[in-house]
Protein backbone atom coordinates (compact mmCIF):
# COMPACT_ATOMS: atom_id res chain seq x y z
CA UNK A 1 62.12 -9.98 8.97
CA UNK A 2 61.29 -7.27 10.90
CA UNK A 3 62.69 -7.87 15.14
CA UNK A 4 60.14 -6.97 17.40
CA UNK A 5 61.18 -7.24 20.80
CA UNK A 6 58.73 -8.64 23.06
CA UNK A 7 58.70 -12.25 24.78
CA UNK A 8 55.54 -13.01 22.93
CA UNK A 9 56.91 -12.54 19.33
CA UNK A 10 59.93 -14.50 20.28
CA UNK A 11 58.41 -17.14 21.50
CA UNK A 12 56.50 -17.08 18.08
CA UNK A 13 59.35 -17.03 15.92
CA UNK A 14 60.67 -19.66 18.10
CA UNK A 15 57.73 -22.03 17.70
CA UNK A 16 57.50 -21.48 13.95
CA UNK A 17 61.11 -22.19 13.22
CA UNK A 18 61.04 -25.30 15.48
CA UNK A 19 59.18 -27.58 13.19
CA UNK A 20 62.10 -26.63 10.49
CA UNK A 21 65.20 -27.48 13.04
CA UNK A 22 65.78 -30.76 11.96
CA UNK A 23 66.94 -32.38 8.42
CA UNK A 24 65.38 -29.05 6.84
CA UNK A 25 68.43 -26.76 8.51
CA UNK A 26 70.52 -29.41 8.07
CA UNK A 27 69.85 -29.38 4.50
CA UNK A 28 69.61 -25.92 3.51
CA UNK A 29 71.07 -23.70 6.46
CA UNK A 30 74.56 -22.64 4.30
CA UNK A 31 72.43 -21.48 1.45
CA UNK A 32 71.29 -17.73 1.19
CA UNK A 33 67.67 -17.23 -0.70
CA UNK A 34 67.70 -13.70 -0.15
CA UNK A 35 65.92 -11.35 2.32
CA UNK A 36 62.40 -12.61 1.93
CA UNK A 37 63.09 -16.09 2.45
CA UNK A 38 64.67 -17.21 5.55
CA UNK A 39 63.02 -19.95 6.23
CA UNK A 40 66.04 -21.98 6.34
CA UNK A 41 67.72 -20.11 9.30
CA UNK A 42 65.82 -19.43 13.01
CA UNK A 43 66.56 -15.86 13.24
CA UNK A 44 66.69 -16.27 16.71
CA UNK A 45 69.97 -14.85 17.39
CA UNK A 46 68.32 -11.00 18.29
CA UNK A 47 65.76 -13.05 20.83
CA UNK A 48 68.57 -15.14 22.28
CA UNK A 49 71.07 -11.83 22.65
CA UNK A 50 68.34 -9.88 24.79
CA UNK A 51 67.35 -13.40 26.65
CA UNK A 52 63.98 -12.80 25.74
CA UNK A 53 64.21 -16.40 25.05
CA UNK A 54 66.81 -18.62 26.37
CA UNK A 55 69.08 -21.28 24.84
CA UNK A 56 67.60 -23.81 27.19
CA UNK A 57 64.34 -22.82 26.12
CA UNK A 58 65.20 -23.39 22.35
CA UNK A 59 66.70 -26.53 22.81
CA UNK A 60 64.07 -27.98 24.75
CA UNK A 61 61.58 -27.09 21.55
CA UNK A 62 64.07 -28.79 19.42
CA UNK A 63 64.64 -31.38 20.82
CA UNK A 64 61.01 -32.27 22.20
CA UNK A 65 60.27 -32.07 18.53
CA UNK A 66 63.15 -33.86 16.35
CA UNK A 67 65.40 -36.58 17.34
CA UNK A 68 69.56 -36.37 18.15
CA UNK A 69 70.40 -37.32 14.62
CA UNK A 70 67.86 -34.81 13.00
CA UNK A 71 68.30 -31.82 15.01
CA UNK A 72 72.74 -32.52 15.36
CA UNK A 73 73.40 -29.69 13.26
CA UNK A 74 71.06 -27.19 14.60
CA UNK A 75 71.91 -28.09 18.64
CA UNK A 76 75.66 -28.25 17.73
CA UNK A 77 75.46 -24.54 15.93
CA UNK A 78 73.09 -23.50 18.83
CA UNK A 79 75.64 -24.56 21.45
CA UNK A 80 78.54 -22.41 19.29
CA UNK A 81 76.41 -19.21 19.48
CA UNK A 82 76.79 -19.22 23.37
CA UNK A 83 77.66 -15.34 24.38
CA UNK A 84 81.10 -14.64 25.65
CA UNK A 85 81.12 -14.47 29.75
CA UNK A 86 80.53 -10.47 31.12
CA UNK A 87 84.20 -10.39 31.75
CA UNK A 88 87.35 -11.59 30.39
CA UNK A 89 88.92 -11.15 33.50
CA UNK A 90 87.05 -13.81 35.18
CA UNK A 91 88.57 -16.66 35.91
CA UNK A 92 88.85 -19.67 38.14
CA UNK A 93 90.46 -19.42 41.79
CA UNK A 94 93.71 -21.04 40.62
CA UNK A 95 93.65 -18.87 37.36
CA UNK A 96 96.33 -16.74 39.01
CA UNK A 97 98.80 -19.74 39.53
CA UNK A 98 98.86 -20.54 35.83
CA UNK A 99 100.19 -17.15 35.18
């Protein structure tokens, strides 16, 4: 799949990987069919990393789509991509008394 970064084509990719976020991920997300068919995986990850599309905005699909127990896997390896914060050196007000 080729990335093509616009809003529009993310929110397509997003809306044709939603109907397959539920028991079909679950089922066949740790298997690799090669570069041609990744229909098993949302290939989101370059949308969510330039926020063309947003985390909330993919779990709202999902979950407006597929129940808790069908879409577990996908929302619990959704919430695991999160990005690390901007900084490492931020921290919480009483940070600096744990030290």
């Amino acid at each position: 799949m080729i990335f093509i970064p616009t809003r529009a084509a993310d929110l397509a990719a997003l809306d044709a990987f939603v109907a397959r976020a539920g028991r079909h991920y679950a089922k066949t997300r740790n298997f690799d069919f090669g570069p041609e068919d990744r229909n098993n995986v949302s290939i989101l990850c370059p949308c969510l990393r330039y926020r063309l599309v947003t985390e909330a905005e993919v779990l709202v699909a999902v979950r407006a789509r597929h129940t808790p127990a069908a879409s577990k896997k996908f929302i619990c390896r959704c919430g695991s991509q999160r990005p690390p914060p901007t900084s490492s050196r931020q921290s919480s007000p009483d940070a600096s008394r744990r030290r």
